[in-house]
N, C-alpha and C. Protein backbone atom coordinates (compact mmCIF):
# COMPACT_ATOMS: atom_id res chain seq x y z
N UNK A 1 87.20 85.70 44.00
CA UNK A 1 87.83 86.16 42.77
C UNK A 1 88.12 87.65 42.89
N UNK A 2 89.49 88.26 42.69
CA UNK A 2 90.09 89.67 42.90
C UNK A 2 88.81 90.13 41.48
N UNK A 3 88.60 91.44 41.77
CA UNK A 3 88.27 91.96 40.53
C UNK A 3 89.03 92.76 40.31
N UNK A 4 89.45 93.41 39.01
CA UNK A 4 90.63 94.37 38.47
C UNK A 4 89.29 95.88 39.01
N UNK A 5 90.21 97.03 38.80
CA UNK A 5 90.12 98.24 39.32
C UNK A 5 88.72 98.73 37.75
N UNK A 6 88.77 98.26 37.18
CA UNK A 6 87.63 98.58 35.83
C UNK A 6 86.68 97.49 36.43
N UNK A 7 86.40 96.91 36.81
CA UNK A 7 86.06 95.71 37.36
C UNK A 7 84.93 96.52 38.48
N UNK A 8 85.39 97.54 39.41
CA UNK A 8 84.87 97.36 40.47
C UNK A 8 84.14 98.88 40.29
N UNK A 9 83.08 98.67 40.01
CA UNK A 9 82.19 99.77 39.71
C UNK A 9 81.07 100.47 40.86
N UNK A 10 80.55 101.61 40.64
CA UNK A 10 79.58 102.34 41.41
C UNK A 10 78.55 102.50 40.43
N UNK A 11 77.11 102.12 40.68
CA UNK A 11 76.40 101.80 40.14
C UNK A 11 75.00 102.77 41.01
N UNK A 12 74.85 103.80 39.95
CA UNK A 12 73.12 104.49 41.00
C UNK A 12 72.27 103.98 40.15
N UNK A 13 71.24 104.08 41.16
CA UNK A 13 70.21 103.28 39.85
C UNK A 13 68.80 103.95 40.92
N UNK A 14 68.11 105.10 40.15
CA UNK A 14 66.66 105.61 40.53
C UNK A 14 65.47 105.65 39.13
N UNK A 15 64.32 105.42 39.69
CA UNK A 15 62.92 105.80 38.96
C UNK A 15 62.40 106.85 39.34
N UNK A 16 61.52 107.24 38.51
CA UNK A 16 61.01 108.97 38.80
C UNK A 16 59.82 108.27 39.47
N UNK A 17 59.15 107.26 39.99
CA UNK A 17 58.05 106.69 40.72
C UNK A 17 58.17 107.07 42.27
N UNK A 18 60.27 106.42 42.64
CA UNK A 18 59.86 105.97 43.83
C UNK A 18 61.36 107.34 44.65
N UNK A 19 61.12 107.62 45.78
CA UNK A 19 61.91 108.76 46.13
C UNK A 19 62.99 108.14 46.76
N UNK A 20 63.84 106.79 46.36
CA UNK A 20 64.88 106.71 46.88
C UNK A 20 65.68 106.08 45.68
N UNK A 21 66.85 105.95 45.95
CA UNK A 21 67.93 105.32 44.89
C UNK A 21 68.81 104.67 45.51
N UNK A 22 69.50 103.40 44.58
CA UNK A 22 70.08 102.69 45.02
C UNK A 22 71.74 102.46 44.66
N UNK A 23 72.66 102.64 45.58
CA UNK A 23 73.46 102.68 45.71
C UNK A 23 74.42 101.55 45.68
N UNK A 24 74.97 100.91 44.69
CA UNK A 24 75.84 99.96 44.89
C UNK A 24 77.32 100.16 44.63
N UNK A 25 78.14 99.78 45.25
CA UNK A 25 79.50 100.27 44.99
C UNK A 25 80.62 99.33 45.47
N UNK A 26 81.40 99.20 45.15
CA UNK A 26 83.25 98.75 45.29
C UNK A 26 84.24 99.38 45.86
N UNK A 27 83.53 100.84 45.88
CA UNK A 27 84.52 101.73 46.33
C UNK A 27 84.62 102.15 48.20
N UNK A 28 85.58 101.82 48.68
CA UNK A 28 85.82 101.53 49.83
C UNK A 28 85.58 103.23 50.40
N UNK A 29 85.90 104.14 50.47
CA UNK A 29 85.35 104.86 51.33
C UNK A 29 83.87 105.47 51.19
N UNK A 30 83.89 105.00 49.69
CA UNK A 30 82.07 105.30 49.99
C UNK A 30 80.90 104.41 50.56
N UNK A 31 81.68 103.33 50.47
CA UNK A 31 81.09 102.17 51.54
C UNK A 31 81.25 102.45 53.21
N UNK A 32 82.27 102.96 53.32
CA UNK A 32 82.52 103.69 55.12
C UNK A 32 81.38 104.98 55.40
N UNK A 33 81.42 105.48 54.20
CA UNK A 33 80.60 107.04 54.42
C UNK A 33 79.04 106.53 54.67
N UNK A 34 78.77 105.48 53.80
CA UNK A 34 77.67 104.90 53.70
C UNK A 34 77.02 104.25 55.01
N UNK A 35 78.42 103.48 55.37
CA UNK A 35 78.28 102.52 56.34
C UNK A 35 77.73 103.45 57.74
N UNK A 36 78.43 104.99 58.01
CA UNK A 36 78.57 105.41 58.91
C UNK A 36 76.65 105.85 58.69
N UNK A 37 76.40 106.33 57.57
CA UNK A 37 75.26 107.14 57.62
C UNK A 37 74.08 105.98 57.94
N UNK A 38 74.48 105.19 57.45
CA UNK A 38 73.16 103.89 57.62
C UNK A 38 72.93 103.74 59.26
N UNK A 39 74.24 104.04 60.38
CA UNK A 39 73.84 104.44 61.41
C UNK A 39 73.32 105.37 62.15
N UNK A 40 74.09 106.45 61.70
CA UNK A 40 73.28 107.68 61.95
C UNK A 40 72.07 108.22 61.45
N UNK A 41 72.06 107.68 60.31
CA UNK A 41 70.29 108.56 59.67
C UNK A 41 69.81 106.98 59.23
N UNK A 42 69.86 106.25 60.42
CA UNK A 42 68.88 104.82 60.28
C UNK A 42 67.60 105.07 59.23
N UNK A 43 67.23 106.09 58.93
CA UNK A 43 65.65 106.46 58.66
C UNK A 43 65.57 106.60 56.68
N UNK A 44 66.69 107.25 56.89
CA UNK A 44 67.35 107.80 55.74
C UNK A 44 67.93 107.01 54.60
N UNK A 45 69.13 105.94 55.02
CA UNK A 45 70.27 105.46 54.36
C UNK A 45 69.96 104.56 55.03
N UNK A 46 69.36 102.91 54.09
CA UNK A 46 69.62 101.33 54.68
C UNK A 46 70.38 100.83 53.76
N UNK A 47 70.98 99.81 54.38
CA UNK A 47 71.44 98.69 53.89
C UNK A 47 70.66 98.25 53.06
N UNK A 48 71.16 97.26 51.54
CA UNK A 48 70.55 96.78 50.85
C UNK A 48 70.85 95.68 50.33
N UNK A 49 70.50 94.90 49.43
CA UNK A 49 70.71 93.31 49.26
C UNK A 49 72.12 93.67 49.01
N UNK A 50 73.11 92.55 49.27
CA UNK A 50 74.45 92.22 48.74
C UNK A 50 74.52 91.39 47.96
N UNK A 51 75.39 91.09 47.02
CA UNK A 51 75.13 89.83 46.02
C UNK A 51 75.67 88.62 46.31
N UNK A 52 75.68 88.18 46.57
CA UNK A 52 76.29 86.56 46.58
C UNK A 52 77.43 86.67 46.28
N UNK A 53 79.14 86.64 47.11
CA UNK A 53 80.07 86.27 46.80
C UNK A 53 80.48 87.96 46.15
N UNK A 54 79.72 89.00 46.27
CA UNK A 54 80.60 90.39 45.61
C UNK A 54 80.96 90.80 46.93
N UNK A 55 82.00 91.60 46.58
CA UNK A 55 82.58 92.19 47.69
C UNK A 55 81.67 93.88 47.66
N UNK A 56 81.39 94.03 46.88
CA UNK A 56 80.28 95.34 46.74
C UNK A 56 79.27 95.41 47.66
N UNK A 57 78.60 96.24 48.16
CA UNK A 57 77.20 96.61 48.55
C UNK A 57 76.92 97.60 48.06
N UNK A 58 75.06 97.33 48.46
CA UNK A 58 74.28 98.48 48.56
C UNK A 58 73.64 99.17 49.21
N UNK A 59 73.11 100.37 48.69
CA UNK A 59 72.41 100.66 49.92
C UNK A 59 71.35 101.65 49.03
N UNK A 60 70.15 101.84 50.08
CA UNK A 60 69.36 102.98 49.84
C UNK A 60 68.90 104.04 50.06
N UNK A 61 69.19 105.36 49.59
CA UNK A 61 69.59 106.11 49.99
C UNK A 61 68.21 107.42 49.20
N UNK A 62 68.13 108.86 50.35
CA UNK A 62 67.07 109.04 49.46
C UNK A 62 67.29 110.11 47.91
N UNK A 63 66.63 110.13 47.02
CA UNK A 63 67.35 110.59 45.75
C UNK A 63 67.85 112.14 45.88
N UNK A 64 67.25 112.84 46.72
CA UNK A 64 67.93 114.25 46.65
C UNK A 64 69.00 114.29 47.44
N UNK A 65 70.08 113.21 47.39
CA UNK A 65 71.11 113.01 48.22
C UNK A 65 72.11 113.09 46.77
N UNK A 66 71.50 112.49 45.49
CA UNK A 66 72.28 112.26 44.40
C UNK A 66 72.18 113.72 43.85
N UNK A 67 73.54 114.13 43.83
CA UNK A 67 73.82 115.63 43.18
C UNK A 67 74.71 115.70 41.99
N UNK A 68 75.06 116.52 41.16
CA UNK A 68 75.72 116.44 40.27
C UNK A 68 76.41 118.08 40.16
N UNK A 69 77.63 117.81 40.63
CA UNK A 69 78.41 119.22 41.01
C UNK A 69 79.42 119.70 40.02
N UNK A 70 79.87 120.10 38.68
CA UNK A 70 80.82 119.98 38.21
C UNK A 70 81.35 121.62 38.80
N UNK A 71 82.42 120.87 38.58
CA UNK A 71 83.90 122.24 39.02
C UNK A 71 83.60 123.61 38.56
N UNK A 72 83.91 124.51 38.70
CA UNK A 72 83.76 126.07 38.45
C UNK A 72 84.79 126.09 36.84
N UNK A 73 84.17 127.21 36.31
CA UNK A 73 84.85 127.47 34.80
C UNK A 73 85.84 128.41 35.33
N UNK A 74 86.82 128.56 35.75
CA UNK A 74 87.98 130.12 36.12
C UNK A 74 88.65 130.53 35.07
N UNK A 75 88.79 131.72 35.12
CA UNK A 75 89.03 132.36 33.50
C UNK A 75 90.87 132.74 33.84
N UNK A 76 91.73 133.03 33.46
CA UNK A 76 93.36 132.82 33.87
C UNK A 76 93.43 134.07 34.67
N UNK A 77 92.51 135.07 35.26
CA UNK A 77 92.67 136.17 36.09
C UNK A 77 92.25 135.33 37.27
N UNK A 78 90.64 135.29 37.04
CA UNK A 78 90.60 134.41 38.39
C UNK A 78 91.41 133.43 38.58
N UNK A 79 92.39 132.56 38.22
CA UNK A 79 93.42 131.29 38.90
C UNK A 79 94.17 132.11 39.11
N UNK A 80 94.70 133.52 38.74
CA UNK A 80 96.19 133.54 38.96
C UNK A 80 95.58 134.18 40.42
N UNK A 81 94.18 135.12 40.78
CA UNK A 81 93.92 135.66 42.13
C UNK A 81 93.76 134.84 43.29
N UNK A 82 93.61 133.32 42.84
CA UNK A 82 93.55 132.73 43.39
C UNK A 82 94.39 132.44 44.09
N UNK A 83 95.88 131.85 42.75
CA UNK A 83 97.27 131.91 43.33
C UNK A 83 97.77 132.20 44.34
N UNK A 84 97.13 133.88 44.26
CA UNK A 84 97.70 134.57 44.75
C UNK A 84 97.39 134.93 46.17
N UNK A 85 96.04 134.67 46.79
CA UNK A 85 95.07 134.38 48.13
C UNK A 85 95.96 132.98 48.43
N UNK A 86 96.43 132.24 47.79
CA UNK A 86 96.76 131.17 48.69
C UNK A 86 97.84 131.19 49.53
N UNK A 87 99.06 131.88 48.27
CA UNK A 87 100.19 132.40 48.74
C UNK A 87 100.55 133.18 49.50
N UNK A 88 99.49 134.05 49.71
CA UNK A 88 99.09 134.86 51.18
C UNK A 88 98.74 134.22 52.54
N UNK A 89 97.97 133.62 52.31
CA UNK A 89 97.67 132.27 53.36
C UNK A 89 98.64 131.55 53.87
N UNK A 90 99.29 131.20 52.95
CA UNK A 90 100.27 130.29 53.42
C UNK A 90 101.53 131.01 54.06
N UNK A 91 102.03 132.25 53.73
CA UNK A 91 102.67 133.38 54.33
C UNK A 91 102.51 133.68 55.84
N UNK A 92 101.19 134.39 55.77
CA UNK A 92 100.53 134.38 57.10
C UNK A 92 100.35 133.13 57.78
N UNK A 93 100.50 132.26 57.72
CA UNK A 93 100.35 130.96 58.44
C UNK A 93 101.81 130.51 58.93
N UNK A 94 102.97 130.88 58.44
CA UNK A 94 104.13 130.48 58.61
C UNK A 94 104.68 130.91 60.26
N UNK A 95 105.47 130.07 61.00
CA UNK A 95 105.42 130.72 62.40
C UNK A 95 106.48 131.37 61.71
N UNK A 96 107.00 132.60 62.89
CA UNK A 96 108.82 133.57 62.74
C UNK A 96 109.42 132.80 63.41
């Protein structure tokens, strides 16, 4: 069964008991990022039950991996200096 795009959710789920959290998701490159780390940090990031018939997995992962980053506040001086560093960049980057 397709699931619609509201349908296909990321789901963390930790207790303040145990030092890992669990990761279930729909979302295809965080399943690759996942997939890759479950090889590389075998120790770290496992695989975890799949459900019967979901196209989702999980995994477990340890909790100080779960961060919560929101974006910077920039006030309209800082965006326009910003602007303006980029447009420089991109200047200097241009071949003659």
């Amino acid at each position: 069964m397709q699931l619609s795009r509201l349908e296909m959710e990321t789901i963390i789920n930790y207790n303040e008991e145990e030092k890992t959290a669990n990761i279930y998701t729909h979302n295809k490159s965080l399943i690759a990022k996942l997939e890759k780390l479950s090889v590389e940090r075998a120790g770290e990031c496992k695989p975890a039950y799949n459900q019967n018939g979901s196209r989702g997995k999980s995994f477990d992962v340890p909790k100080k991996w779960i961060k919560i980053t929101p974006t910077r506040i920039m006030t309209d001086e800082q965006l326009e200096k910003r602007r303006e560093q980029a447009k420089h960049m991109r200047l200097a980057q241009k071949p003659l």
